[in-house]
C-alpha atoms as a PDB file:
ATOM      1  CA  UNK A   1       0.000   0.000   0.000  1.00  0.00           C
ATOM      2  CA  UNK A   2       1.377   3.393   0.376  1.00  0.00           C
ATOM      3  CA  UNK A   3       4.980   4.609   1.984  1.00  0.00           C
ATOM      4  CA  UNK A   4       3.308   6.722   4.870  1.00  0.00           C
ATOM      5  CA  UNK A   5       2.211   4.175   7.659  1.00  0.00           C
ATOM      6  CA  UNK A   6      -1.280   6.190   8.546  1.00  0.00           C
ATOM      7  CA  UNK A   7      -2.260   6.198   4.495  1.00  0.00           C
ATOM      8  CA  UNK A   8      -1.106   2.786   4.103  1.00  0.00           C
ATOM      9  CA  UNK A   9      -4.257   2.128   6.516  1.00  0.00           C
ATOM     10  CA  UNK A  10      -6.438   4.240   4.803  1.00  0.00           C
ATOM     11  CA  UNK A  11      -9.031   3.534   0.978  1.00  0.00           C
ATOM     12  CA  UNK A  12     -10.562   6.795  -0.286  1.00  0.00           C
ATOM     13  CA  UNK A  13     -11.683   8.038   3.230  1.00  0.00           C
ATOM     14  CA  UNK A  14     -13.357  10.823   5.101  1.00  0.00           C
ATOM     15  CA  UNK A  15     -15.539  13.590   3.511  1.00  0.00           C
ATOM     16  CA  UNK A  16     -13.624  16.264   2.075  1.00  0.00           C
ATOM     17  CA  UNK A  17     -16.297  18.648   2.454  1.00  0.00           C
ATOM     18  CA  UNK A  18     -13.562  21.163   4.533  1.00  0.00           C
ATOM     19  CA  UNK A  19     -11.779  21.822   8.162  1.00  0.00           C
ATOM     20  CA  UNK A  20     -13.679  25.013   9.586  1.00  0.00           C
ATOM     21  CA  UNK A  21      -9.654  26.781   5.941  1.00  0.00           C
ATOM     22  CA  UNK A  22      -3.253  21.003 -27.327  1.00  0.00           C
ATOM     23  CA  UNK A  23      -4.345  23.186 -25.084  1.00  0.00           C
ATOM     24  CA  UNK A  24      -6.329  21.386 -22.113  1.00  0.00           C
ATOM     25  CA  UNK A  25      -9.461  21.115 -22.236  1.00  0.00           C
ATOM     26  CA  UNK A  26     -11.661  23.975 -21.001  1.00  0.00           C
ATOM     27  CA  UNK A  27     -14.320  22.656 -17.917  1.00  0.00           C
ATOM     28  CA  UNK A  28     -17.702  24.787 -16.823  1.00  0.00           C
ATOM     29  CA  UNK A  29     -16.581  26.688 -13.558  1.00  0.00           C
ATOM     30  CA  UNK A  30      16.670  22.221  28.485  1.00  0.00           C
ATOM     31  CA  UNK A  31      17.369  18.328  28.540  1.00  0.00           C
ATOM     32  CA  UNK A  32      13.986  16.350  29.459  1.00  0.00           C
ATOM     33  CA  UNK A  33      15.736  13.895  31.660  1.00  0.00           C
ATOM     34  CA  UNK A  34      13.509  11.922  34.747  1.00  0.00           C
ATOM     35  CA  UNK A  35      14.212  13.530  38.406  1.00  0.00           C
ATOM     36  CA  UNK A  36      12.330  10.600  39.530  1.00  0.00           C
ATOM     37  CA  UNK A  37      13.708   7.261  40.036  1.00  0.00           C
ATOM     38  CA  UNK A  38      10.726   5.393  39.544  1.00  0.00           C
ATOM     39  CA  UNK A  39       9.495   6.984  36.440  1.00  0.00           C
ATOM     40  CA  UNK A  40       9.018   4.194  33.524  1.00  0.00           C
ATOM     41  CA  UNK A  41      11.242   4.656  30.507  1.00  0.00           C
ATOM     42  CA  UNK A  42       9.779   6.236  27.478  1.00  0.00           C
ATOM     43  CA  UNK A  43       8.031   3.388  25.487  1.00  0.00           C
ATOM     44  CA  UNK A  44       7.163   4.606  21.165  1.00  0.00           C
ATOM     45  CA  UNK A  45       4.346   4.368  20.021  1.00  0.00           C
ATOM     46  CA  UNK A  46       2.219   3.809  16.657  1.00  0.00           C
ATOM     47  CA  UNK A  47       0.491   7.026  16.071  1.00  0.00           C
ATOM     48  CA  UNK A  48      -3.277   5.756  15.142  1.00  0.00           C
ATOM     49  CA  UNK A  49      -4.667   3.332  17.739  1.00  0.00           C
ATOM     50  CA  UNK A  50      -7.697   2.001  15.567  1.00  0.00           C
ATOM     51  CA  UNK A  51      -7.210   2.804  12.123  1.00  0.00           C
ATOM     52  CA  UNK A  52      -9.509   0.556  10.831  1.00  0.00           C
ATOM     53  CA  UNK A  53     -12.462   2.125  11.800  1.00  0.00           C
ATOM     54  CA  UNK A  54     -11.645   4.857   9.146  1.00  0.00           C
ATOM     55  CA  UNK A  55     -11.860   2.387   6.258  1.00  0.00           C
ATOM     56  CA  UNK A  56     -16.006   3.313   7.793  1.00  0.00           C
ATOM     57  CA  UNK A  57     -15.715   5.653   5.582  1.00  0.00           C
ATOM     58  CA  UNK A  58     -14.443   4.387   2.729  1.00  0.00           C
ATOM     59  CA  UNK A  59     -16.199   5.626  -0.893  1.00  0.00           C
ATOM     60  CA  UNK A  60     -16.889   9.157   0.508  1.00  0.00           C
ATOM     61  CA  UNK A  61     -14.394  11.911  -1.471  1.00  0.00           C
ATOM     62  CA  UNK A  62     -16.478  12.870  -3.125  1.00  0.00           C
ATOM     63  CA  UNK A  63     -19.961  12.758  -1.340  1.00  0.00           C
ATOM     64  CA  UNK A  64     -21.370  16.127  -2.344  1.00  0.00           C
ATOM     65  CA  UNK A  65     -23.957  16.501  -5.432  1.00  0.00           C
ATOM     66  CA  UNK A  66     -22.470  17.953  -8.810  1.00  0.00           C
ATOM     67  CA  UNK A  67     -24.072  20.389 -10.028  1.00  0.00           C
ATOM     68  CA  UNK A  68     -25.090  19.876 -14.273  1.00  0.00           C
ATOM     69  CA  UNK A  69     -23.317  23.526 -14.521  1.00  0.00           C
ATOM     70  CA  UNK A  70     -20.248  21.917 -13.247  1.00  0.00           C
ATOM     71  CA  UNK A  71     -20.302  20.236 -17.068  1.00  0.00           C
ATOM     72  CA  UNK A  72     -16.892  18.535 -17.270  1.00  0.00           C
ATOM     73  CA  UNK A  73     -16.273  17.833 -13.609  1.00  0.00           C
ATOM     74  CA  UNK A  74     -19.225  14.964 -13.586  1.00  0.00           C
ATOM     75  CA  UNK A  75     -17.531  13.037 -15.995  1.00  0.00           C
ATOM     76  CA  UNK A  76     -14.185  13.444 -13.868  1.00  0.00           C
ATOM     77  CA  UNK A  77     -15.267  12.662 -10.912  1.00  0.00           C
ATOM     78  CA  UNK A  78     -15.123   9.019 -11.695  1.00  0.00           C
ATOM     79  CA  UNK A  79     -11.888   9.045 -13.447  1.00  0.00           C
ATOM     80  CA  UNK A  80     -10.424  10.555 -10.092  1.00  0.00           C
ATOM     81  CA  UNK A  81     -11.572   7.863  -7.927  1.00  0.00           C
ATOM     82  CA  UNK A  82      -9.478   5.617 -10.154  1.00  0.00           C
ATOM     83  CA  UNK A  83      -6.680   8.146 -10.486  1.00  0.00           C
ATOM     84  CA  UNK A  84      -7.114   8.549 -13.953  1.00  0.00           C
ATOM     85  CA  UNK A  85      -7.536  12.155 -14.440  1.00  0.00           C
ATOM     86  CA  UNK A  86      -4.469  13.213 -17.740  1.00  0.00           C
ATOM     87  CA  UNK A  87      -2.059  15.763 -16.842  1.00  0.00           C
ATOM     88  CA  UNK A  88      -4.490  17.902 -19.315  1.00  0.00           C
ATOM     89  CA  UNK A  89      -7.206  17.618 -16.978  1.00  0.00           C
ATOM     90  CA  UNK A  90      -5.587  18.143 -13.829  1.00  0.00           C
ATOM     91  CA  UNK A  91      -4.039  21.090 -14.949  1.00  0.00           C
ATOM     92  CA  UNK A  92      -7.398  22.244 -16.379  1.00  0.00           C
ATOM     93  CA  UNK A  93      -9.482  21.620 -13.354  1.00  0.00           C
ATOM     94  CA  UNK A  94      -6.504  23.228 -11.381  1.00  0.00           C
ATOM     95  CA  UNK A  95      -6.510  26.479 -13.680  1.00  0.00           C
ATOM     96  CA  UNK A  96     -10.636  26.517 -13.206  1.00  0.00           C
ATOM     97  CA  UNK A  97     -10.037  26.431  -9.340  1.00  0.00           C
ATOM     98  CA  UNK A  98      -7.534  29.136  -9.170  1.00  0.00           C
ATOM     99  CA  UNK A  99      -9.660  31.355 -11.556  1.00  0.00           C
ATOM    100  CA  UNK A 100     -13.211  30.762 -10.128  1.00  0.00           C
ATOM    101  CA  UNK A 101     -15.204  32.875  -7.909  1.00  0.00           C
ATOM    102  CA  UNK A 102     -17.713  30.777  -7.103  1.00  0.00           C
ATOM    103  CA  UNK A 103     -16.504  28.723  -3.665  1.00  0.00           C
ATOM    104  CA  UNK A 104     -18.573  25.846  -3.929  1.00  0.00           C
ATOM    105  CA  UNK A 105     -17.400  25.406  -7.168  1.00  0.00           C
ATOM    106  CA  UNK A 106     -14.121  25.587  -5.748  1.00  0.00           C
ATOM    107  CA  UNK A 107     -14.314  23.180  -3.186  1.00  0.00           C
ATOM    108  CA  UNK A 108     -16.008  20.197  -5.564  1.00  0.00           C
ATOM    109  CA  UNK A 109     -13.121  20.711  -8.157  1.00  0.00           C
ATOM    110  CA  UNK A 110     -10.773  20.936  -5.306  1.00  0.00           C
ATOM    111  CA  UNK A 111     -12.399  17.424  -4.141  1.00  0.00           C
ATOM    112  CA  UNK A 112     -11.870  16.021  -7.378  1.00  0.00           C
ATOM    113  CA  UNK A 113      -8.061  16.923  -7.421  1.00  0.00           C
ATOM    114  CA  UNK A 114      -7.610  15.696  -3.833  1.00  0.00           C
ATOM    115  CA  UNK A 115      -9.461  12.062  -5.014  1.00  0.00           C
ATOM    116  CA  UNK A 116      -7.164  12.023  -8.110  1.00  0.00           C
ATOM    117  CA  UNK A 117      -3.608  12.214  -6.181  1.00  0.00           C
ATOM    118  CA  UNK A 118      -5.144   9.813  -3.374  1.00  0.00           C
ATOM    119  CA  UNK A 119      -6.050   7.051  -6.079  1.00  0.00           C
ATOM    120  CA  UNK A 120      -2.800   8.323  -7.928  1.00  0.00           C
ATOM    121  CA  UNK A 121      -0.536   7.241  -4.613  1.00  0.00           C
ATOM    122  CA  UNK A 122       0.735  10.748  -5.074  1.00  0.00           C
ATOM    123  CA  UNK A 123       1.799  11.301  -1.526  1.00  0.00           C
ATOM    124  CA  UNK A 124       3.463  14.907  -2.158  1.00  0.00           C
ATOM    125  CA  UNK A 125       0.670  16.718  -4.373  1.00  0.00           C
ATOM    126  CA  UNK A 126      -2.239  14.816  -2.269  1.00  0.00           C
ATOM    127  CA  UNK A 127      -0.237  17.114   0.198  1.00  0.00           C
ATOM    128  CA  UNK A 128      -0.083  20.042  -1.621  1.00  0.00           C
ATOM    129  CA  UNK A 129      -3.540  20.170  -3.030  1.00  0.00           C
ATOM    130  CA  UNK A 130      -4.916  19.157   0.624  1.00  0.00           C
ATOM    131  CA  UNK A 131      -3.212  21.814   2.551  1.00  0.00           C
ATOM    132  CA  UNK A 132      -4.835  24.165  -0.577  1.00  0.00           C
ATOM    133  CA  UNK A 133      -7.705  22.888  -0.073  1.00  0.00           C
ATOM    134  CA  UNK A 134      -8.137  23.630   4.004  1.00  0.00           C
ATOM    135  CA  UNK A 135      -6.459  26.742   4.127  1.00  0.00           C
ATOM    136  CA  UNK A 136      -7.925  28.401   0.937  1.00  0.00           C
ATOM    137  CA  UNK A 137     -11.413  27.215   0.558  1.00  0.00           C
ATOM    138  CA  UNK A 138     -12.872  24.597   3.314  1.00  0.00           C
ATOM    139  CA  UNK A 139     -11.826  23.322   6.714  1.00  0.00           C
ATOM    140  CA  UNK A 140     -14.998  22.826   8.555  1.00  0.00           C
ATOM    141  CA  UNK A 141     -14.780  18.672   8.125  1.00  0.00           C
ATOM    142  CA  UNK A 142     -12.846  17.205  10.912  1.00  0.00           C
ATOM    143  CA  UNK A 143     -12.437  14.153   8.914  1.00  0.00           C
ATOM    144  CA  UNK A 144     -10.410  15.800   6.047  1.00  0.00           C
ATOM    145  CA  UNK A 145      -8.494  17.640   9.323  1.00  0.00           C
ATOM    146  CA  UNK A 146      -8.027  14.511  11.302  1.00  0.00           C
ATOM    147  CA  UNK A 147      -6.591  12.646   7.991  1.00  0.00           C
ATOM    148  CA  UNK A 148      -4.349  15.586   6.812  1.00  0.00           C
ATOM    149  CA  UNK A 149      -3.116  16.188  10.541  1.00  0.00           C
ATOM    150  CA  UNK A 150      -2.091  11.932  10.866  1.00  0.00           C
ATOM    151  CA  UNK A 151      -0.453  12.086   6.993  1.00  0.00           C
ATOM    152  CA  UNK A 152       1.746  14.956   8.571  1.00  0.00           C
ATOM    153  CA  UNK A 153       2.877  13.485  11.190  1.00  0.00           C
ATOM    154  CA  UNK A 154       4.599  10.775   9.679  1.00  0.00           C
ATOM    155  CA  UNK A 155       6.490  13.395   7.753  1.00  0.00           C
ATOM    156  CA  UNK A 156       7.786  15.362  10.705  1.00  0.00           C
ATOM    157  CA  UNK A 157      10.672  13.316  11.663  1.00  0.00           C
ATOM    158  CA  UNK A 158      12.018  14.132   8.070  1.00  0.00           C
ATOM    159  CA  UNK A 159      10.557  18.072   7.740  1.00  0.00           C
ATOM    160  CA  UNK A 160      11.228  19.322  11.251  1.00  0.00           C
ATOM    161  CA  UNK A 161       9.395  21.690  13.790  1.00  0.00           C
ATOM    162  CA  UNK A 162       7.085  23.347  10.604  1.00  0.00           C
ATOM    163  CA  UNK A 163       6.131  20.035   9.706  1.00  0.00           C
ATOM    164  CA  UNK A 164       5.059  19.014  13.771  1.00  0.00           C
ATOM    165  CA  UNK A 165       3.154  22.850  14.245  1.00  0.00           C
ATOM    166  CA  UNK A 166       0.883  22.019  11.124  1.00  0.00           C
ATOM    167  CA  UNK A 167       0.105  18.715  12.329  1.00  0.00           C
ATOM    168  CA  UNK A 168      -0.804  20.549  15.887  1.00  0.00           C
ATOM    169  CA  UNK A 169      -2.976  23.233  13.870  1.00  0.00           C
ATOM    170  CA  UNK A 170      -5.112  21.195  11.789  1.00  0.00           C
ATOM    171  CA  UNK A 171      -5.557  18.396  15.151  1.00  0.00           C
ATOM    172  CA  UNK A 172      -6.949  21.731  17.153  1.00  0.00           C
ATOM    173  CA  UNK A 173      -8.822  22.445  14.299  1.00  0.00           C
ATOM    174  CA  UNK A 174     -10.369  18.589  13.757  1.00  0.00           C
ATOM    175  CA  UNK A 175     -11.029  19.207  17.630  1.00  0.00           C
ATOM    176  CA  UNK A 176     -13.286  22.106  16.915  1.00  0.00           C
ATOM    177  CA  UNK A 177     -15.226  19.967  14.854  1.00  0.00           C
ATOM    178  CA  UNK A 178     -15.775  16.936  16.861  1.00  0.00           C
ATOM    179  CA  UNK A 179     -19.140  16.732  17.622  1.00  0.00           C
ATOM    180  CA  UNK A 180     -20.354  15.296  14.106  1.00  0.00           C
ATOM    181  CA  UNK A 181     -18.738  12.421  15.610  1.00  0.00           C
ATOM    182  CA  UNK A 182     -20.598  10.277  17.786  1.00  0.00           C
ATOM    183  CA  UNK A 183     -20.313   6.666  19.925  1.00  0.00           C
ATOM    184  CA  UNK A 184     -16.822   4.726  19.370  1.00  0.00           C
ATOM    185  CA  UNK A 185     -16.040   6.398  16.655  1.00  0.00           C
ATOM    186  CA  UNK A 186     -15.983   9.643  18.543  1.00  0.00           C
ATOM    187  CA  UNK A 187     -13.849   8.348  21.540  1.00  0.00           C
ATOM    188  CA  UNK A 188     -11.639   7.093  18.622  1.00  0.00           C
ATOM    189  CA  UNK A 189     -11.418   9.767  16.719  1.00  0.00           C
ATOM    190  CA  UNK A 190     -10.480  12.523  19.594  1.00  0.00           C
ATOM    191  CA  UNK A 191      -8.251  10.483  21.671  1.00  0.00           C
ATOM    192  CA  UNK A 192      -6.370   9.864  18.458  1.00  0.00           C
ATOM    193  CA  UNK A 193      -5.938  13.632  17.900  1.00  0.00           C
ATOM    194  CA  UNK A 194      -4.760  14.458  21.366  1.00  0.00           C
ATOM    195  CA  UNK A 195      -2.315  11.592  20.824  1.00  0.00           C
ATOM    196  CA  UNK A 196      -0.911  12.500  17.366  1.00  0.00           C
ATOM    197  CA  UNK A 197      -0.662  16.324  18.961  1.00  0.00           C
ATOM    198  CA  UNK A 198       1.386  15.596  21.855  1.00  0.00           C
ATOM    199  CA  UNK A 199       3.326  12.728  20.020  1.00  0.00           C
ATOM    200  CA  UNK A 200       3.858  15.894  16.816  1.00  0.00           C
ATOM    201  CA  UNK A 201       4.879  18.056  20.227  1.00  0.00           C
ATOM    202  CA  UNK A 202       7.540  15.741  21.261  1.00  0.00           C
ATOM    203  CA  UNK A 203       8.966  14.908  17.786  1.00  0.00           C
ATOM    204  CA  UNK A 204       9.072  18.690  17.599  1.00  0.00           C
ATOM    205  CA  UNK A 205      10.895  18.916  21.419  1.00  0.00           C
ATOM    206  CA  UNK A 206      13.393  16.203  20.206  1.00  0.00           C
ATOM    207  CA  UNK A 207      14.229  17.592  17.284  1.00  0.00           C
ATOM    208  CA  UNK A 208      15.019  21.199  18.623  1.00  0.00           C
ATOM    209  CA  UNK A 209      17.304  19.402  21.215  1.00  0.00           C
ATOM    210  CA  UNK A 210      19.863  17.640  18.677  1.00  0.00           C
ATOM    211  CA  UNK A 211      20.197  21.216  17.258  1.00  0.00           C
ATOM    212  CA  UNK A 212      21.010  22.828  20.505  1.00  0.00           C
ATOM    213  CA  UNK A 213      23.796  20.146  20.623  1.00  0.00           C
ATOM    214  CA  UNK A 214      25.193  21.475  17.353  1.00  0.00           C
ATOM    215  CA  UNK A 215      23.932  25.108  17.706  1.00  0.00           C
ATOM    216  CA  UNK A 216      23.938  25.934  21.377  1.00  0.00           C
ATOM    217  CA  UNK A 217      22.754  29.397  20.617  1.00  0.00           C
ATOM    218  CA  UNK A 218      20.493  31.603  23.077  1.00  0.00           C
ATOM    219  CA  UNK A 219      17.679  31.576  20.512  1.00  0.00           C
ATOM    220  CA  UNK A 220      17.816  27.781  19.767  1.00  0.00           C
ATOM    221  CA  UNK A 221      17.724  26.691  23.756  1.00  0.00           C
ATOM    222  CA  UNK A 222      14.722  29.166  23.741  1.00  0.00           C
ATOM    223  CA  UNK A 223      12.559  27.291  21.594  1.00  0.00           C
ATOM    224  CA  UNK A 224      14.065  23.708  23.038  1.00  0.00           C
ATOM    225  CA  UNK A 225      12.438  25.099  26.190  1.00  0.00           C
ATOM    226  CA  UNK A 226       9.134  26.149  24.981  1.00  0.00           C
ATOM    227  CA  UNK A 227       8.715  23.150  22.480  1.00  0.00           C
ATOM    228  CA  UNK A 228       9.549  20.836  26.233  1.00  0.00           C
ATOM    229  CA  UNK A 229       6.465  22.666  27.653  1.00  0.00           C
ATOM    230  CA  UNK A 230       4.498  22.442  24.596  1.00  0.00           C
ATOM    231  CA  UNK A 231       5.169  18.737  24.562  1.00  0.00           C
ATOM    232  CA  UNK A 232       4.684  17.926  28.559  1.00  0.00           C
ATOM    233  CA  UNK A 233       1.263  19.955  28.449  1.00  0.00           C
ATOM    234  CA  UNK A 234      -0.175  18.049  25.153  1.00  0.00           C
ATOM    235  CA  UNK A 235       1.095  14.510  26.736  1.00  0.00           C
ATOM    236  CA  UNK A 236      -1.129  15.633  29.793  1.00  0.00           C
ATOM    237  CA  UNK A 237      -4.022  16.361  28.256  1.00  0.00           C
ATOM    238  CA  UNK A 238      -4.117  12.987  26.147  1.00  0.00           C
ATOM    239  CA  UNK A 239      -3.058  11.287  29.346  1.00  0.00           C
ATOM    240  CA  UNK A 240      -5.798  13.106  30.668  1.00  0.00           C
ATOM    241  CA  UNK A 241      -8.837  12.369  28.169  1.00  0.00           C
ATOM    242  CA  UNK A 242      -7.419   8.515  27.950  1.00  0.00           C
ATOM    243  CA  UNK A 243      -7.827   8.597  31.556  1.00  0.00           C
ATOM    244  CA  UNK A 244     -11.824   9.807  31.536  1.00  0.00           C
ATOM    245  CA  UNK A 245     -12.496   7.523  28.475  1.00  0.00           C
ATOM    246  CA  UNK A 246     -11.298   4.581  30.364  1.00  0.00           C
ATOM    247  CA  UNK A 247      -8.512   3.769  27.849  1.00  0.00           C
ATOM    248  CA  UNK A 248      -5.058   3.108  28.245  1.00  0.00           C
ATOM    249  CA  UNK A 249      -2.575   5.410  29.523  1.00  0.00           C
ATOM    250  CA  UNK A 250       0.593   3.828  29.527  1.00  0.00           C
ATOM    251  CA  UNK A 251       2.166   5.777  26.588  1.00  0.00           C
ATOM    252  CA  UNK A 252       0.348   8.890  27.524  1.00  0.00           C
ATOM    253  CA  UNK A 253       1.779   8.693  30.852  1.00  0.00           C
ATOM    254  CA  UNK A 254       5.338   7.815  29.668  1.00  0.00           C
ATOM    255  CA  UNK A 255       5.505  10.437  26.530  1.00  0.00           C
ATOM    256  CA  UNK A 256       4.403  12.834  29.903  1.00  0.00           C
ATOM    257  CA  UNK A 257       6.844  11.786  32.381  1.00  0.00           C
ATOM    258  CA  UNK A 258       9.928  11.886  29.507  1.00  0.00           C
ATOM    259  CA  UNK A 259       9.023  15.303  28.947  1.00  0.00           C
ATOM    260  CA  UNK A 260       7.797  17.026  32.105  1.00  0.00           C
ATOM    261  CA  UNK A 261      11.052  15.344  33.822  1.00  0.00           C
ATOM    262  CA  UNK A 262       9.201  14.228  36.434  1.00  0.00           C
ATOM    263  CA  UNK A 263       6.109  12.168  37.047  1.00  0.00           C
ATOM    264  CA  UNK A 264       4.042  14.236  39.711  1.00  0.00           C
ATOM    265  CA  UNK A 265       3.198  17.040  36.871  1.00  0.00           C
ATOM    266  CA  UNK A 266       1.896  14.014  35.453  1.00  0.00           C
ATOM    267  CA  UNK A 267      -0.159  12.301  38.226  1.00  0.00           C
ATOM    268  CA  UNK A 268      -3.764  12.989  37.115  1.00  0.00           C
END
């Protein structure tokens, strides 16, 4: 399946309806060490507990009518669930997008583009057109958020701190969302975002300390600090809401105590 664990896991999911953000053809518009002796040793972790209850929504890219104005983009839509869109199309449906006024317009080519590179296995313009996509036209769908903030984090090891804060951003803004989620799939859902935000925190934390050790400069031990904080306080709260849900809070608790230096901040 595909390179990045979390897609590898994932068919055509979630509904991209937004996170609440020739010539081609022409288409219709410090150091985190333990103080405490007893404090368990830092155990990694897979970032998505329960990732087959995503493949629930399987089929759903593109799960908004078409309009008969949209002309072209009905007999697309298909071809981009198989990945089949030409590079004549894509850059025709991209040139529409750009030059269209009409927003809901905007968002179902934008859907279309998004199901193309999915089917396509094209991890880096899925990521491009996606990040378009939620900060540009539609980011009230805290699927699309949820699935765009667990892609990320598998690519902040290799992008750095940028990488980890957008993964953080578009987890808060899932979060906002939450309540069109309901039952298991709820519990799964937002105990998985907590988790991918404190475990994007920490990657973020450690990655800011190996520079200090090469750069040991005032500004650089600044942000090491902050990003510590930032990662103790989002291991918390997950510890936290895996505590009330009744799940378990091993790894929350050791991500916590690895951070925070000590285990009484993280006694809940």
């Amino acid at each position: 399946m595909r390179s990045v664990v979390f897609v590898a896991s994932l068919s055509l999911v979630f509904a991209l309806s937004g996170c609440k953000k020739g010539a081609p053809e022409k288409v219709a518009d410090s150091d985190a060490s333990t103080s405490d002796a007893d404090a368990p040793a830092f155990v990694d972790l897979s970032l998505m507990d329960d990732d087959e209850d995503l493949d629930d929504l399987m089929g759903s890219e593109l799960n908004v009518p078409v309009e008969e104005e949209c002309g072209q983009l009905r007999r697309l839509e298909p071809k981009a669930m198989m990945g089949k869109l030409t590079d004549g199309e894509i850059r025709c449906l991209d040139r529409t997008l750009r030059e269209s006024d009409r927003q809901t317009y905007k968002n179902k080519v934008s859907r279309v583009l998004m199901a193309d590179a999915f089917a396509k296995k094209n991890d880096d313009r899925w990521e491009a057109v996606v990040r378009r996509h939620l900060n540009d036209i539609d980011r009230s769908d805290p699927d699309l958020c949820y699935k765009f903030a667990a892609f990320m984090a598998k690519r902040v090891t290799n992008k750095g701190p940028d990488a980890a804060d957008e993964v953080m951003k578009w987890a808060d803004v899932a979060l906002e969302n939450k309540q069109v989620w309901s039952g298991d799939a709820y519990v799964k859902r937002v105990h998985n975002l907590y988790k991918i935000k404190a475990v994007a925190a920490y990657q973020k934390w450690e990655w800011l300390e190996a520079k200090f050790k090469k750069d040991p400069t005032a500004e650089v031990s600044k942000a090491r600090e902050e990003s510590r904080n930032e990662a103790k306080n989002l291991a918390r709260e997950w510890l936290a809401y895996a505590k009330d849900a009744g799940l378990d809070q091993a790894d929350a608790y050791n991500r916590c105590v690895s951070a925070a230096g000590t285990s009484e901040f993280c006694q809940i």
